[in-house]
C-alpha atoms as a PDB file:
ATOM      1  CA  UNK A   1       0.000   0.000   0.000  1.00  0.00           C
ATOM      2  CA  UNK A   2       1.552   3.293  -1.130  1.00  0.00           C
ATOM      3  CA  UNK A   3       1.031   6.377   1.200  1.00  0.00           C
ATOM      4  CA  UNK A   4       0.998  10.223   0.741  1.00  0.00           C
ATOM      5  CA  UNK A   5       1.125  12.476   3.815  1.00  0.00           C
ATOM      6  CA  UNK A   6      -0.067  16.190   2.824  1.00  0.00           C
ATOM      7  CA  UNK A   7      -0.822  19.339   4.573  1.00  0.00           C
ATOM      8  CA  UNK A   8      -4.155  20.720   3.468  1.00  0.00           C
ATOM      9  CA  UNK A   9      -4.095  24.071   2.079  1.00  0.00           C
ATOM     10  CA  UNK A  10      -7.426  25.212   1.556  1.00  0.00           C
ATOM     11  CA  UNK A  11      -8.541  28.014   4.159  1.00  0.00           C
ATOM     12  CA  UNK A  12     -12.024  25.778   4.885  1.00  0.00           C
ATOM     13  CA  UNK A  13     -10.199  23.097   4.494  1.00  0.00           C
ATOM     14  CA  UNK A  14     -11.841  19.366   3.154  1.00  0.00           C
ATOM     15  CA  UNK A  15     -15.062  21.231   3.096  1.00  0.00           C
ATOM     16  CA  UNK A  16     -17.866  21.841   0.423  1.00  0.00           C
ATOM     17  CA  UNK A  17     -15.976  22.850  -2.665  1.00  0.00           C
ATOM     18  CA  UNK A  18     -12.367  21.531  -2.023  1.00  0.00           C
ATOM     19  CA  UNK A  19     -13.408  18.068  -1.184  1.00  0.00           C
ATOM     20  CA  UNK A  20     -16.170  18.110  -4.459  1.00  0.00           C
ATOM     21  CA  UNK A  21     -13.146  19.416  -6.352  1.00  0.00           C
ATOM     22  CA  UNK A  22     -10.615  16.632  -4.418  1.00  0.00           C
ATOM     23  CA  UNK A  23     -13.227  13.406  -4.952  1.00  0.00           C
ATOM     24  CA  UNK A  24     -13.582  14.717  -8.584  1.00  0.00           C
ATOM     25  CA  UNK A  25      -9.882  14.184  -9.258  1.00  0.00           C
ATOM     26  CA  UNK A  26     -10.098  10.899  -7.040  1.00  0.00           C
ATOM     27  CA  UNK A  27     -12.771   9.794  -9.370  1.00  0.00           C
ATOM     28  CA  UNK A  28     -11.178  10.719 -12.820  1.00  0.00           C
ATOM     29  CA  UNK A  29      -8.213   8.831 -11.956  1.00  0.00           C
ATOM     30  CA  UNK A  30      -9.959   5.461 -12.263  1.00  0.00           C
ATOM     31  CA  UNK A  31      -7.620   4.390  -8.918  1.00  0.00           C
ATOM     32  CA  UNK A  32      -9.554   3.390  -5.653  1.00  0.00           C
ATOM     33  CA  UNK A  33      -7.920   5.909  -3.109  1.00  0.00           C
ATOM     34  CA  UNK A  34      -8.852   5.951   0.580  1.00  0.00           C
ATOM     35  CA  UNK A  35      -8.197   9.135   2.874  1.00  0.00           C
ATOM     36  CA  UNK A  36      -7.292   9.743   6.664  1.00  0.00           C
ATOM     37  CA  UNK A  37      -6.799  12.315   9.154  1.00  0.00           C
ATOM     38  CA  UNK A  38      -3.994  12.246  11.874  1.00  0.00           C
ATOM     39  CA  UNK A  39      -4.030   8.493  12.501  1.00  0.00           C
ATOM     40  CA  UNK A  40      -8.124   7.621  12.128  1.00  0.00           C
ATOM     41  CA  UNK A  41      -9.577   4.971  10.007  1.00  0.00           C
ATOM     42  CA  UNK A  42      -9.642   5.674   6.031  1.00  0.00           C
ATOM     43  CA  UNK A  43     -12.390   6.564   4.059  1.00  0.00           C
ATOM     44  CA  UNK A  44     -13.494   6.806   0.141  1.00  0.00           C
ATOM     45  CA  UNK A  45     -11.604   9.776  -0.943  1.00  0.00           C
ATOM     46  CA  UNK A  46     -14.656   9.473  -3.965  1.00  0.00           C
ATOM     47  CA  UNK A  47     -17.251  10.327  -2.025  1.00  0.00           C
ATOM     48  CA  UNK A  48     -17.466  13.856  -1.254  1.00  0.00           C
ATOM     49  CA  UNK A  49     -19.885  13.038   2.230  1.00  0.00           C
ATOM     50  CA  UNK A  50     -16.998  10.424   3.743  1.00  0.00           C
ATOM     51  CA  UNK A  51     -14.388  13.367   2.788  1.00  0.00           C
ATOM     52  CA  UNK A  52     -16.202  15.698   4.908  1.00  0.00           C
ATOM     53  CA  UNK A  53     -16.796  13.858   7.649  1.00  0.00           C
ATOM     54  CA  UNK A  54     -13.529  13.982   8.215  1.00  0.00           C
ATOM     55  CA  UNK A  55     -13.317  17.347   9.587  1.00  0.00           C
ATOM     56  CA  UNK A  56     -10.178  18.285   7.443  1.00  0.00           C
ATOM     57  CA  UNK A  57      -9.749  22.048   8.540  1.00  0.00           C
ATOM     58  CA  UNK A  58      -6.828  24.216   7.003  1.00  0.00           C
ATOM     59  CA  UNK A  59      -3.323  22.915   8.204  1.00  0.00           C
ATOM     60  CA  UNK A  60      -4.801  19.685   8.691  1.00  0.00           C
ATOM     61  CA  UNK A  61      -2.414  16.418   8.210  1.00  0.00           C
ATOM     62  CA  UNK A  62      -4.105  13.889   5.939  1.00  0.00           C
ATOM     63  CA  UNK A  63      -2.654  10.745   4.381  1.00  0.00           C
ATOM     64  CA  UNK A  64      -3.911   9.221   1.242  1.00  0.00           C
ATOM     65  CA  UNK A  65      -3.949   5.522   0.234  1.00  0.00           C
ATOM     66  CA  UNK A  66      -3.700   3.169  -2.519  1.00  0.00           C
ATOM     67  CA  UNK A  67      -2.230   0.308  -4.003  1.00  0.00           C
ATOM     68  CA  UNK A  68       0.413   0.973  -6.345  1.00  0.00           C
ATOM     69  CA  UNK A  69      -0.497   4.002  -7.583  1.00  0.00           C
ATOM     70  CA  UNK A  70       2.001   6.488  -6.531  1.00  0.00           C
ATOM     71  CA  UNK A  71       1.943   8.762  -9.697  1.00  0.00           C
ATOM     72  CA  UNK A  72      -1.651   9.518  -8.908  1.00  0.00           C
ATOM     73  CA  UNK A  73      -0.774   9.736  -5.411  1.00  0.00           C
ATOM     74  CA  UNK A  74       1.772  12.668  -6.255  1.00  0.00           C
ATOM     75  CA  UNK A  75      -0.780  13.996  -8.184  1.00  0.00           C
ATOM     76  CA  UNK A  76      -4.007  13.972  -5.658  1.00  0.00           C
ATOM     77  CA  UNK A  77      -1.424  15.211  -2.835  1.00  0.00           C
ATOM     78  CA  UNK A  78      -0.407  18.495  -4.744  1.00  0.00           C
ATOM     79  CA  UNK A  79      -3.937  18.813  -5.184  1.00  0.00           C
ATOM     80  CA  UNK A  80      -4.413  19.223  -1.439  1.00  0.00           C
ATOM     81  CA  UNK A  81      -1.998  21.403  -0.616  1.00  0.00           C
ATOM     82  CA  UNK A  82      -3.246  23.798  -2.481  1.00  0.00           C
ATOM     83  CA  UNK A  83      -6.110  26.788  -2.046  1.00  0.00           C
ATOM     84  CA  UNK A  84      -8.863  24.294  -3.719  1.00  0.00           C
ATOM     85  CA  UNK A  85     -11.855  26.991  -2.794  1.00  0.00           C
ATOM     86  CA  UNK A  86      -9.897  30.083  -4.946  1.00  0.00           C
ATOM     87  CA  UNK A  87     -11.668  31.279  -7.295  1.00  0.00           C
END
């Protein structure tokens, strides 16, 4: 299982629009990809409700998860550190 560990950068964090935009990408990659906070139990990183749940706020650690997949891994993790709710 390859891991990603990523600051989030958004200032709402994994809320509303950054995790639609983040299970979007999750979801166009065609890769199952599972999502964490601190050290809590994954969840679908495709499914924008299971995303927010999480409570993600800016500054947040989260790791993402897959299996063999660590180009889209890269990918997804840039992704989250950046602004995702700029305009």
């Amino acid at each position: 299982m390859s891991t990603r560990t990523v600051i989030v950068g958004s200032e709402v964090g994994l809320h509303a629009r950054p995790a639609a935009k983040l299970t979007k990408a999750v979801q166009d990659t065609g890769v199952p990809v599972r999502i964490s906070l601190g050290g809590g139990e994954p969840v679908d990183a495709a499914s924008v409700l299971a995303v927010m749940t999480l409570g993600a706020g800016h500054g947040a650690e989260v790791t993402l998860h897959a299996e063999g997949a660590d180009a889209v891994l890269d990918q997804l993790a840039a992704l989250i550190a950046t602004d995702l709710d700029a305009a």
